[in-house]
C-alpha atoms as a PDB file:
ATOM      1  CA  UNK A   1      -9.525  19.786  -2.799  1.00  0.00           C
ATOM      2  CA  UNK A   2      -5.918  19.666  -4.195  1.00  0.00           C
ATOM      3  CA  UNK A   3      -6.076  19.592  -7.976  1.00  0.00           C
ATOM      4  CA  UNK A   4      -2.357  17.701  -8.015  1.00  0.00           C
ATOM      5  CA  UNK A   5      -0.892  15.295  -5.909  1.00  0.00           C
ATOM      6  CA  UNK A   6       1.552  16.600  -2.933  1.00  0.00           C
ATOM      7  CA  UNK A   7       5.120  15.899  -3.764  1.00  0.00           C
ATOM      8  CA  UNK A   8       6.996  14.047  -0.585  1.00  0.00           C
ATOM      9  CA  UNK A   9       9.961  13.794   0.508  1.00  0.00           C
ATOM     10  CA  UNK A  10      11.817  11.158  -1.569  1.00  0.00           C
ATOM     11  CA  UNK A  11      11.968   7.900  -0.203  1.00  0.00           C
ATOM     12  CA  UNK A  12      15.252   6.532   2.056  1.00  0.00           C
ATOM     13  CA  UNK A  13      17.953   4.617   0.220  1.00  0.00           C
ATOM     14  CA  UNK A  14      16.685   0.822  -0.261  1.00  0.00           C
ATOM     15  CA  UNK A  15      19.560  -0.273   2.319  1.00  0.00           C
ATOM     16  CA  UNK A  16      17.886   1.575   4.946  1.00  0.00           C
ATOM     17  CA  UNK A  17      14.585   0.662   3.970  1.00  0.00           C
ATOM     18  CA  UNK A  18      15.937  -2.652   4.317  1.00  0.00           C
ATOM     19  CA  UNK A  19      17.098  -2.231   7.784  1.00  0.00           C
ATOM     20  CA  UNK A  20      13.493  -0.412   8.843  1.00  0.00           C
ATOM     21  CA  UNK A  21      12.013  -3.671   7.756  1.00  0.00           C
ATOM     22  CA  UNK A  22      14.113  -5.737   9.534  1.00  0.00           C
ATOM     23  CA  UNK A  23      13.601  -2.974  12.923  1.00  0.00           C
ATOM     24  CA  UNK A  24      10.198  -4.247  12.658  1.00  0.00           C
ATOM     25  CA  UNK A  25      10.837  -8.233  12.127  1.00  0.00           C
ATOM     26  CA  UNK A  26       8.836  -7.870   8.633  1.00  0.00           C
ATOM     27  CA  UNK A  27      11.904 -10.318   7.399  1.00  0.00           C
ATOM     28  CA  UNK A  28      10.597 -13.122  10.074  1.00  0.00           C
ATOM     29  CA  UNK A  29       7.043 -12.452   9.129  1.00  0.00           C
ATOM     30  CA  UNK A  30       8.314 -13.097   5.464  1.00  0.00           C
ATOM     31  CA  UNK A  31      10.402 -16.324   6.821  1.00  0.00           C
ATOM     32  CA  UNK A  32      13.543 -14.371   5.361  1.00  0.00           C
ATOM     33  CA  UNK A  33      16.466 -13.358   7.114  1.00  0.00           C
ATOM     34  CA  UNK A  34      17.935 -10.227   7.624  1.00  0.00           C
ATOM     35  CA  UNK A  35      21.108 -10.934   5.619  1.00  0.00           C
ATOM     36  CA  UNK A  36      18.729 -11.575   2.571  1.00  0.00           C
ATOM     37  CA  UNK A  37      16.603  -8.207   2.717  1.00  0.00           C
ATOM     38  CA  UNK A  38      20.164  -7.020   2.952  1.00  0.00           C
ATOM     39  CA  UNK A  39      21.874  -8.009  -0.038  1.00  0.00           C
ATOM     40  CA  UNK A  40      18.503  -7.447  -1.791  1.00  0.00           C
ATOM     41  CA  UNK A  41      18.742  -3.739  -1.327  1.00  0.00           C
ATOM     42  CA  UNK A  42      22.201  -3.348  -1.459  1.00  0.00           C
ATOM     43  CA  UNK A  43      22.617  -5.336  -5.089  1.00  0.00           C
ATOM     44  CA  UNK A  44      18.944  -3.646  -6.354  1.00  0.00           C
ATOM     45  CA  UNK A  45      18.803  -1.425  -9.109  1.00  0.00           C
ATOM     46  CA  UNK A  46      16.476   0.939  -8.267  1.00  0.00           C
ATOM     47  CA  UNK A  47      17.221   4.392  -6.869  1.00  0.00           C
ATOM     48  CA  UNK A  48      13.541   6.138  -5.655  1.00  0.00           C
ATOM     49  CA  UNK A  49      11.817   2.757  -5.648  1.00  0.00           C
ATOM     50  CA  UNK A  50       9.876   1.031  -2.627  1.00  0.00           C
ATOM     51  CA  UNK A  51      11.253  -1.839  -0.987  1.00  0.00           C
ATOM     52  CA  UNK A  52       8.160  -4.670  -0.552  1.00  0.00           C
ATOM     53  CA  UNK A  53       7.694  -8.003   0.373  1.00  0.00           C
ATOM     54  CA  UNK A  54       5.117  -9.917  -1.322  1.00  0.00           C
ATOM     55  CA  UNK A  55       2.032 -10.259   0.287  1.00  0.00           C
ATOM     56  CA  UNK A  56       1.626 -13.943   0.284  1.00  0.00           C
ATOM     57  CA  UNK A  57       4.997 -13.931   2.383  1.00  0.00           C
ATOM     58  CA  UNK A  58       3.969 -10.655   4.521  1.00  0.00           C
ATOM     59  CA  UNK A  59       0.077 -10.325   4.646  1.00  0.00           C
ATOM     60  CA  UNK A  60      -1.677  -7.121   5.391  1.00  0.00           C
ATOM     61  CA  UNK A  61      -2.473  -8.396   9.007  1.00  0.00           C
ATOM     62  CA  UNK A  62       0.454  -9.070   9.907  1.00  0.00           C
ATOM     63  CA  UNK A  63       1.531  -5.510   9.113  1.00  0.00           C
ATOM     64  CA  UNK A  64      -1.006  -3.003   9.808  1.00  0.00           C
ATOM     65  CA  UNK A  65      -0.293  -3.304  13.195  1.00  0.00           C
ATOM     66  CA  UNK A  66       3.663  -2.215  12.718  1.00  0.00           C
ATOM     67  CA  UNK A  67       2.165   1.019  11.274  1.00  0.00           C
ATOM     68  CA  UNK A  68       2.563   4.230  14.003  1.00  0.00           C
ATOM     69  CA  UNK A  69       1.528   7.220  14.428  1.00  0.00           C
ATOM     70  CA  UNK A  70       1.388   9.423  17.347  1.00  0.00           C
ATOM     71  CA  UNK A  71       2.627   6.421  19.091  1.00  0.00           C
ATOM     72  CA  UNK A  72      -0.441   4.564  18.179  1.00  0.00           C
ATOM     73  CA  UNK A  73      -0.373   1.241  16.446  1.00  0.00           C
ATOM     74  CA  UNK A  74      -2.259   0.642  13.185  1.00  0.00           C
ATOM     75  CA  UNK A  75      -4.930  -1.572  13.286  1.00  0.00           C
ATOM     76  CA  UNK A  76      -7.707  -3.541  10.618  1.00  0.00           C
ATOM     77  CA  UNK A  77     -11.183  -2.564  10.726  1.00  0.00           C
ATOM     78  CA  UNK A  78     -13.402  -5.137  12.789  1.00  0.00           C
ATOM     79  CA  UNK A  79     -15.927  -5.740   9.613  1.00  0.00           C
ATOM     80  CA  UNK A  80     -12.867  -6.791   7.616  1.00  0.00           C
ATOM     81  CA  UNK A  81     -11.308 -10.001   9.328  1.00  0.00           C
ATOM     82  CA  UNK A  82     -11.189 -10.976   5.507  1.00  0.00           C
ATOM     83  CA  UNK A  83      -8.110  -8.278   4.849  1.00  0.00           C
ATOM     84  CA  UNK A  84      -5.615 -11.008   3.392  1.00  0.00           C
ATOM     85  CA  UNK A  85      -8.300 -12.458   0.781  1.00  0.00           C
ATOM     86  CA  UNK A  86      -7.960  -9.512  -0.593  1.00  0.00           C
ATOM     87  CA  UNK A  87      -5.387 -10.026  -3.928  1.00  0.00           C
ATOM     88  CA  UNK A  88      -3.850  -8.523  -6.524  1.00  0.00           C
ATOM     89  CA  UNK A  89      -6.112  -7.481  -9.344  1.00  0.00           C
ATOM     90  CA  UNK A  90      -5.743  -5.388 -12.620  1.00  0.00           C
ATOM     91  CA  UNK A  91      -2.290  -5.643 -11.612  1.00  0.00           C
ATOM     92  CA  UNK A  92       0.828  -8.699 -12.108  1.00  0.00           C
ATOM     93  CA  UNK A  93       3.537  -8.817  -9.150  1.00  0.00           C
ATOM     94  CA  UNK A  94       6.909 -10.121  -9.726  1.00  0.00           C
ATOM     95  CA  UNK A  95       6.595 -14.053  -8.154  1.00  0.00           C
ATOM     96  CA  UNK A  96      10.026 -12.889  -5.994  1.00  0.00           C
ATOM     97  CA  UNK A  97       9.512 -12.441  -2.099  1.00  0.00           C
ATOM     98  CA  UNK A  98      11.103  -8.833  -2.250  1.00  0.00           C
ATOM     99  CA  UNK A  99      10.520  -6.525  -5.467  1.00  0.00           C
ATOM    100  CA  UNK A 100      10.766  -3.129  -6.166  1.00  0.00           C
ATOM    101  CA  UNK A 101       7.570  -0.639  -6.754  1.00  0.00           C
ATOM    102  CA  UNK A 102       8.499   2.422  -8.955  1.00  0.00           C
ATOM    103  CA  UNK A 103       7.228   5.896  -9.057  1.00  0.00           C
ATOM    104  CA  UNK A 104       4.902   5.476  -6.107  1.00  0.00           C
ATOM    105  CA  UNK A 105       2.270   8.545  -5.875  1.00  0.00           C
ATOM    106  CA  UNK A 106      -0.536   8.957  -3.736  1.00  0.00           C
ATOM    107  CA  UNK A 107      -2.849  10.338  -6.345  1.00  0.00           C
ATOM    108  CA  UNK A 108      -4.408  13.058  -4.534  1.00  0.00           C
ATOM    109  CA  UNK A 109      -5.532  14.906  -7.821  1.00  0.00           C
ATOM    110  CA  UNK A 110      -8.151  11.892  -7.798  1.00  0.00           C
ATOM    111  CA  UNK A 111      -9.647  12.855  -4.582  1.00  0.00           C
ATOM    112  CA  UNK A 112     -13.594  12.817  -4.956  1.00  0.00           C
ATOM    113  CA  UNK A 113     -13.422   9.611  -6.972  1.00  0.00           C
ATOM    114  CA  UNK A 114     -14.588   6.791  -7.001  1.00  0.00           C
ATOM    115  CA  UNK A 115     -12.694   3.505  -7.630  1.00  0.00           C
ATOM    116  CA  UNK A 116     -14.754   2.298 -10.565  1.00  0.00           C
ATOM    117  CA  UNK A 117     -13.740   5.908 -12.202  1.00  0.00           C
ATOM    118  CA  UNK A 118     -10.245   5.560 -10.842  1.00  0.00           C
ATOM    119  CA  UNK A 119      -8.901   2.577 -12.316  1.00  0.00           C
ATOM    120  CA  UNK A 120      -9.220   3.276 -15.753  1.00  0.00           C
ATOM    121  CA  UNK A 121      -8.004   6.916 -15.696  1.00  0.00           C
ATOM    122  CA  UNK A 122      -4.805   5.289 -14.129  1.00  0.00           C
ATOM    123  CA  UNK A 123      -4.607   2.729 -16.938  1.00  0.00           C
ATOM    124  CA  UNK A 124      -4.468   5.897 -19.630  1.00  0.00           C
ATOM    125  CA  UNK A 125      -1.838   7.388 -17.651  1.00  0.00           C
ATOM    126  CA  UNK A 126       0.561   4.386 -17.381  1.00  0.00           C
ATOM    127  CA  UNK A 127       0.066   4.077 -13.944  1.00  0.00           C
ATOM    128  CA  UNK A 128      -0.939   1.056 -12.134  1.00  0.00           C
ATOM    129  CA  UNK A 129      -2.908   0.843  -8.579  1.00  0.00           C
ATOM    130  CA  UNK A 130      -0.955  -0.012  -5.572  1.00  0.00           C
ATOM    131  CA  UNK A 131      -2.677  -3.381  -3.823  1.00  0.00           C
ATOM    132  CA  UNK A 132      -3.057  -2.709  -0.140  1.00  0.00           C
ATOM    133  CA  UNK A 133       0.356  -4.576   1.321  1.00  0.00           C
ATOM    134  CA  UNK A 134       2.242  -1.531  -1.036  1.00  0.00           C
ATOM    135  CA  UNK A 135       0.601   0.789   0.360  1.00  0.00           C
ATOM    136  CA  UNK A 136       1.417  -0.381   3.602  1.00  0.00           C
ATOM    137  CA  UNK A 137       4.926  -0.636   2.995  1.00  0.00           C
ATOM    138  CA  UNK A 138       5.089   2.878   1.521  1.00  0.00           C
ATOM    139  CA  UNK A 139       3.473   4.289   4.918  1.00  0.00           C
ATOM    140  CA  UNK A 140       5.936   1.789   7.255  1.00  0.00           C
ATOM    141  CA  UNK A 141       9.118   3.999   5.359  1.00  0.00           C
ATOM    142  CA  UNK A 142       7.618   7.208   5.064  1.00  0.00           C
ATOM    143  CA  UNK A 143       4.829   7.752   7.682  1.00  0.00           C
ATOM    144  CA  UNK A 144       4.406  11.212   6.458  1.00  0.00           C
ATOM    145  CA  UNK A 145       2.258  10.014   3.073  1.00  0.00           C
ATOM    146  CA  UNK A 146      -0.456   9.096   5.146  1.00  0.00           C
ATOM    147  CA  UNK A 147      -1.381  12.922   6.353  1.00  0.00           C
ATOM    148  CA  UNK A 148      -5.180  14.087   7.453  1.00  0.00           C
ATOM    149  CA  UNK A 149      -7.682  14.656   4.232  1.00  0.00           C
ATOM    150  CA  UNK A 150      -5.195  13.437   2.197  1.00  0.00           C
ATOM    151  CA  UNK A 151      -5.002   9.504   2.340  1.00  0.00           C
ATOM    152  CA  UNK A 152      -5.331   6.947   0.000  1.00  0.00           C
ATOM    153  CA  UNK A 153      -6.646   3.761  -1.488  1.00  0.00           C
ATOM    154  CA  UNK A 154      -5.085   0.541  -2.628  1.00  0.00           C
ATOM    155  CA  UNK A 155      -7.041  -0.473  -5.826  1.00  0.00           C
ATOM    156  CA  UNK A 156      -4.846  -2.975  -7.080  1.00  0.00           C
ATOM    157  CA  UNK A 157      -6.134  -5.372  -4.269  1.00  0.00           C
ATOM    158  CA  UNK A 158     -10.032  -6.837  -4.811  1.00  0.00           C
ATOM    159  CA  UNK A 159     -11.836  -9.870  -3.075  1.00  0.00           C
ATOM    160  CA  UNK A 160     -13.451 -12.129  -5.510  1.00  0.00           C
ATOM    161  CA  UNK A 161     -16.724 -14.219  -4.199  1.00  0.00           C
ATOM    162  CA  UNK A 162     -17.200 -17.591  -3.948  1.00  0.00           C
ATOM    163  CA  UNK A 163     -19.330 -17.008  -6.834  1.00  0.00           C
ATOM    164  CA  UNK A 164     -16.765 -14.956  -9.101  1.00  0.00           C
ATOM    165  CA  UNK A 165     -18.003 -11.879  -8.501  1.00  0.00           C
ATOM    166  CA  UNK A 166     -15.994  -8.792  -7.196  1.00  0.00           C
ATOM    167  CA  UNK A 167     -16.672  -7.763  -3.501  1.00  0.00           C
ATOM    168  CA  UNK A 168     -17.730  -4.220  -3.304  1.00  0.00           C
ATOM    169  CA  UNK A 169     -15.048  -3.261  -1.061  1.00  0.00           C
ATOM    170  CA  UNK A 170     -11.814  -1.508  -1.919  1.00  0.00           C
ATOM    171  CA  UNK A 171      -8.987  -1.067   0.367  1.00  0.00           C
ATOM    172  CA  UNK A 172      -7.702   1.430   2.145  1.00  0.00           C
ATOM    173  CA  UNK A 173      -5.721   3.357   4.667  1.00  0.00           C
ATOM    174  CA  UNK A 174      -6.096   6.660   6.260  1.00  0.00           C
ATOM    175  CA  UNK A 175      -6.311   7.914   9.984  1.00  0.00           C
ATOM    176  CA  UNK A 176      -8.881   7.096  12.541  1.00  0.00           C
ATOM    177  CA  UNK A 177     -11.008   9.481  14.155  1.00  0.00           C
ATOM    178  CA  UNK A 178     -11.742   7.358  17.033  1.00  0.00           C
ATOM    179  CA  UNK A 179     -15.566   7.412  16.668  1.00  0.00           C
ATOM    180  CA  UNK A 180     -17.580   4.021  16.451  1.00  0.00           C
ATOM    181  CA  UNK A 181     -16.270   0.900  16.696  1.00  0.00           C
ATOM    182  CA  UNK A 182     -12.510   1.946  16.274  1.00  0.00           C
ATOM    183  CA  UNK A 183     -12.431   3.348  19.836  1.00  0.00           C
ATOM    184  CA  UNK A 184     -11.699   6.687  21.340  1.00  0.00           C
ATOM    185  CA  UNK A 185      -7.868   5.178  22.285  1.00  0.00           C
ATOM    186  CA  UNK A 186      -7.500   4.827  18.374  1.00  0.00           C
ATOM    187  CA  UNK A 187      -7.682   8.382  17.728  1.00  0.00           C
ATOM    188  CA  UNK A 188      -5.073   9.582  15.478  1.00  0.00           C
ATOM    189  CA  UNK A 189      -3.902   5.611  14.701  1.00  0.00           C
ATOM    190  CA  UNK A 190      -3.290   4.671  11.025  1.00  0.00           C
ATOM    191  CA  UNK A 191      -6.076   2.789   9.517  1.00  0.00           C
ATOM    192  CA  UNK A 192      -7.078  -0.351   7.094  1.00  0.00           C
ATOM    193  CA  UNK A 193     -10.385  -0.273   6.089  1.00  0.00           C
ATOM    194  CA  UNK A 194     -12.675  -0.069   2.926  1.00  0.00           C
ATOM    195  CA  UNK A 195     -14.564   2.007   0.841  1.00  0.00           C
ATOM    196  CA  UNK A 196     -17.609   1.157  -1.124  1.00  0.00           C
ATOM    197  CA  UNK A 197     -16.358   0.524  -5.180  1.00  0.00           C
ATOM    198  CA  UNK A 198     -18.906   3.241  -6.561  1.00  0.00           C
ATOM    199  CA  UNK A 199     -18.347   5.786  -3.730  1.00  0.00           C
ATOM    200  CA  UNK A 200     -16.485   9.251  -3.995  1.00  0.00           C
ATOM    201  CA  UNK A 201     -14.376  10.822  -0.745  1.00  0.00           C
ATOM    202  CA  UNK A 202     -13.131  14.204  -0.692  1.00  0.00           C
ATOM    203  CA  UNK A 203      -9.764  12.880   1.350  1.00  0.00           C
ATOM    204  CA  UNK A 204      -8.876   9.971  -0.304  1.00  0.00           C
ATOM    205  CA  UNK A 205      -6.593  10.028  -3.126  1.00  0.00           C
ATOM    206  CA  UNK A 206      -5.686   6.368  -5.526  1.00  0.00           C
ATOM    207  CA  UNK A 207      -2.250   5.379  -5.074  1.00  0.00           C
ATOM    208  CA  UNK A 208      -0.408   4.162  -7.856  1.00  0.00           C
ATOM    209  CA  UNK A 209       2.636   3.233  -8.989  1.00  0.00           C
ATOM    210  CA  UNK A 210       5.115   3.304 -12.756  1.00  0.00           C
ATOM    211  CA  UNK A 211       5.621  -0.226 -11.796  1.00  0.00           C
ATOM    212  CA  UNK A 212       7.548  -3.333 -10.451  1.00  0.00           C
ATOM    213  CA  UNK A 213      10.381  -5.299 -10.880  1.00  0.00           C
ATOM    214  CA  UNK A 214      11.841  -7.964  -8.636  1.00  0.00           C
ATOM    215  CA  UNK A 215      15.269  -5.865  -8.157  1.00  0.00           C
ATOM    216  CA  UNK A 216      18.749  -6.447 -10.181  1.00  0.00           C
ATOM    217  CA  UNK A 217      17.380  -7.988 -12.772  1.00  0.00           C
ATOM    218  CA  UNK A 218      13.755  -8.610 -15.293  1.00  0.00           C
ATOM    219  CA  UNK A 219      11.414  -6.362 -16.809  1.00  0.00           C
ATOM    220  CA  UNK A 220       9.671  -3.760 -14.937  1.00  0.00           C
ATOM    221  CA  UNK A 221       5.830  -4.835 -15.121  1.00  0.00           C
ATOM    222  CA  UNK A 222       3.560  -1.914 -16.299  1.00  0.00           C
ATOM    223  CA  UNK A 223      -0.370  -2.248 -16.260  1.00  0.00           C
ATOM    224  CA  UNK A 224      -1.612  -2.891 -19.685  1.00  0.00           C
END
């Protein structure tokens, strides 16, 4: 088990993050057009920083299935039709369509824990958990975070019950292994699914994040 996360490759320039989301018609998912993701990145301030688009404009079904990997689209989990209920939580996003996420890491020195213990160790290191559409967006510009045993949850998105409580489930990606109901022609395809709050994985990390601002201008938001 790796005892600190994996440093990657830095991410590409925002302009060209830009035009990878537009390669991939996230802008007409987002009812944006290209010209605006464009002068977004271009007149950002944010060298290092992930390019997103809010999930209520670009839900996580919508792009899961723009995720490759050995030529194989991503895909949801069957037992979670409910994907886009999950919100932000823990965590504030700037109320702009396209913001900025700072100092993303996949926190793979937190493999083997669970999300109940994650999310406060986070908090005492300034960090704040990515919700699943980030994570998404980080894996969509650099495919090569999401890597066998060493994948990665999205925390910062919950599902609250009719009844107010907190769904058990926690987000997050990794790679199929094309056993059960994900199908043998899956193997190898990036994966949405969930893990159980109190439950520990060896090859899951937390991914998490400095924190967010909506581009040239505002405060950065930083969890509390």
């Amino acid at each position: 088990m790796p005892e600190t996360s994996t440093v990657l490759p830095a991410l590409p320039a925002l302009t060209a993050q830009a035009d990878r989301l537009i390669e991939l018609g996230v802008h007409e998912i987002a009812g944006l057009s290209a010209d605006e993701i464009r002068a977004f990145a271009a007149g950002a301030d944010g060298d290092g920083a992930l390019l997103a688009v809010h999930p209520e404009r670009a839900p996580a079904s919508a792009l899961a299935p723009l995720l490759r990997r050995d030529g194989k689209p991503g895909f949801v989990v069957v037992d979670m039709a409910d994907v886009d209920a999950f919100t932000p939580h823990t965590v504030e996003l700037p109320g702009t369509p396209l913001y900025l996420v700072t100092g993303v890491d996949r926190g793979d020195h937190m493999a083997n824990w669970s999300p109940e213990e994650a999310l406060p160790a986070l908090g005492k290191e300034q960090r704040t958990p990515l919700v699943l559409t980030e994570g998404i967006h980080w894996v969509l510009q650099q495919p090569e975070a999401l890597e066998r045993n060493r994948c990665f949850m999205t925390i910062g998105s919950r599902l609250r019950k009719a009844n107010g409580a907190l769904d058990a489930r926690t987000p997050a990606i990794w790679i199929s292994n094309g056993t059960g109901r994900d199908g043998r022609e899956r193997r190898n395809a990036p994966k949405v699914g969930w893990c159980w709050w109190n439950n520990r994985h060896t090859w899951l990390g937390f991914a998490s994040a400095t924190g967010r601002t909506p581009g040239a201008a505002g405060p950065v938001v930083r969890p509390e």
